[in-house]
Protein backbone atom coordinates (compact mmCIF):
# COMPACT_ATOMS: atom_id res chain seq x y z
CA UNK A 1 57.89 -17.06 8.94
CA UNK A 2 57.19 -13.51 8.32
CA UNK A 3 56.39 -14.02 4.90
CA UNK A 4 54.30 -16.99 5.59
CA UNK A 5 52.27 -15.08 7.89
CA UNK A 6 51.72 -11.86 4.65
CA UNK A 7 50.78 -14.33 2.36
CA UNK A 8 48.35 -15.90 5.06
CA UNK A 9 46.60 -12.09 5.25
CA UNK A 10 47.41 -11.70 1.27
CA UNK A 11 45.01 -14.97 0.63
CA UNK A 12 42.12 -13.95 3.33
CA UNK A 13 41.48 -10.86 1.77
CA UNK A 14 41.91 -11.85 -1.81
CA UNK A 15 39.07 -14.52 -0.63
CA UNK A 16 36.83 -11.33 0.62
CA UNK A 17 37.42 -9.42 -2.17
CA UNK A 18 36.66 -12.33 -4.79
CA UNK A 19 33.10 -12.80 -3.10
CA UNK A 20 32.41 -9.37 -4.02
CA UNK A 21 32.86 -9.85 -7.95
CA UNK A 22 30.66 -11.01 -10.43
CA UNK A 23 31.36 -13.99 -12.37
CA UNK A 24 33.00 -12.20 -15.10
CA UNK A 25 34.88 -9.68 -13.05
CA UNK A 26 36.28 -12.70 -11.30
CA UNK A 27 37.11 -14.12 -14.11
CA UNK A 28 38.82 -11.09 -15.42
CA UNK A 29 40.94 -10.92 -11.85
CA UNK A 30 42.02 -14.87 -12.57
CA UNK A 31 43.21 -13.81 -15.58
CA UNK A 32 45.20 -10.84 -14.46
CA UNK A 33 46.30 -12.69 -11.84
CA UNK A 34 47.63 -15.27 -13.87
CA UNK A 35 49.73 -12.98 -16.39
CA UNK A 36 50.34 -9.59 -14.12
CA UNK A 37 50.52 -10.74 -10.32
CA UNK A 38 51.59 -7.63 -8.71
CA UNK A 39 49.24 -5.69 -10.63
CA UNK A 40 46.77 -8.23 -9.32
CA UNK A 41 48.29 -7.39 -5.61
CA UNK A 42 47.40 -3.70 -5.89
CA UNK A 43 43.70 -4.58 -7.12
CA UNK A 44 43.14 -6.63 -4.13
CA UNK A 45 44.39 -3.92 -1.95
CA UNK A 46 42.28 -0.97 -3.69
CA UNK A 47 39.20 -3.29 -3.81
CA UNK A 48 39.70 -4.71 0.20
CA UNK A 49 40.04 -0.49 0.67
CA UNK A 50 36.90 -0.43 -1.05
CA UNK A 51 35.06 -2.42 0.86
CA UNK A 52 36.47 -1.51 4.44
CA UNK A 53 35.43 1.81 4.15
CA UNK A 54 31.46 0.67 3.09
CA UNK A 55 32.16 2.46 -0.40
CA UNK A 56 31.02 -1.04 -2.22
CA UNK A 57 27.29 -1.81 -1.65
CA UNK A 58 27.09 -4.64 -4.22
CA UNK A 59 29.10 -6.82 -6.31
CA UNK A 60 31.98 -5.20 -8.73
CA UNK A 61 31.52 -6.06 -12.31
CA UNK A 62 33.87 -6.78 -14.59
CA UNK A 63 33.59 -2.69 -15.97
CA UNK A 64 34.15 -1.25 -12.56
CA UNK A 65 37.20 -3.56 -12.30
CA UNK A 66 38.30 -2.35 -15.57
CA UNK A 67 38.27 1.42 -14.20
CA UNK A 68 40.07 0.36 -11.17
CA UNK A 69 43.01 -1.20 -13.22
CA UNK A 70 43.15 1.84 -15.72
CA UNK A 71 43.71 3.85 -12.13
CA UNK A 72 46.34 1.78 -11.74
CA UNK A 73 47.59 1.66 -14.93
CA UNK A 74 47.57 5.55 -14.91
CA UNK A 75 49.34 5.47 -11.50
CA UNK A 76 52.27 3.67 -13.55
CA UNK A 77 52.84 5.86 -15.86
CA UNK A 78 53.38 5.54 -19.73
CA UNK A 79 56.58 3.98 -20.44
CA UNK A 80 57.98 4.52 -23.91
CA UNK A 81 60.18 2.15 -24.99
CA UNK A 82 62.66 2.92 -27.96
């Protein structure tokens, strides 16, 4: 039930944040979604940050997106495998 009810809040803001993307931002998101879905997760929740806080006057393109998921990236870390 509990988890119902997070994915319930996970899909209304994913639904407010995709209304703020361009076309080819969004289609950028679908495909990260797609391949990298917790990565996807964090976007959402930087983006929904974004836009609570009135930091996002008009729609993200698919460059802004970009810099947000390099923040994220460089949040990771590098990982070297050997």
């Amino acid at each position: 039930m509990e988890d119902q009810k997070i994915q319930e809040q996970f899909i209304a803001l994913e639904s407010q944040v995709k209304q703020n993307l361009t076309k080819e931002a969004l289609i950028r998101y679908s495909n990260l979604k797609t391949v990298h879905p917790e990565t996807a997760i964090k976007l959402v929740s930087i983006i929904a940050q974004y836009l609570m806080n009135g930091e996002i006057k008009e729609k993200i393109t698919e460059q802004q997106l970009k810099t947000v998921l390099m923040q994220i990236q460089e949040k990771k870390g590098l990982r070297i495998i050997k």
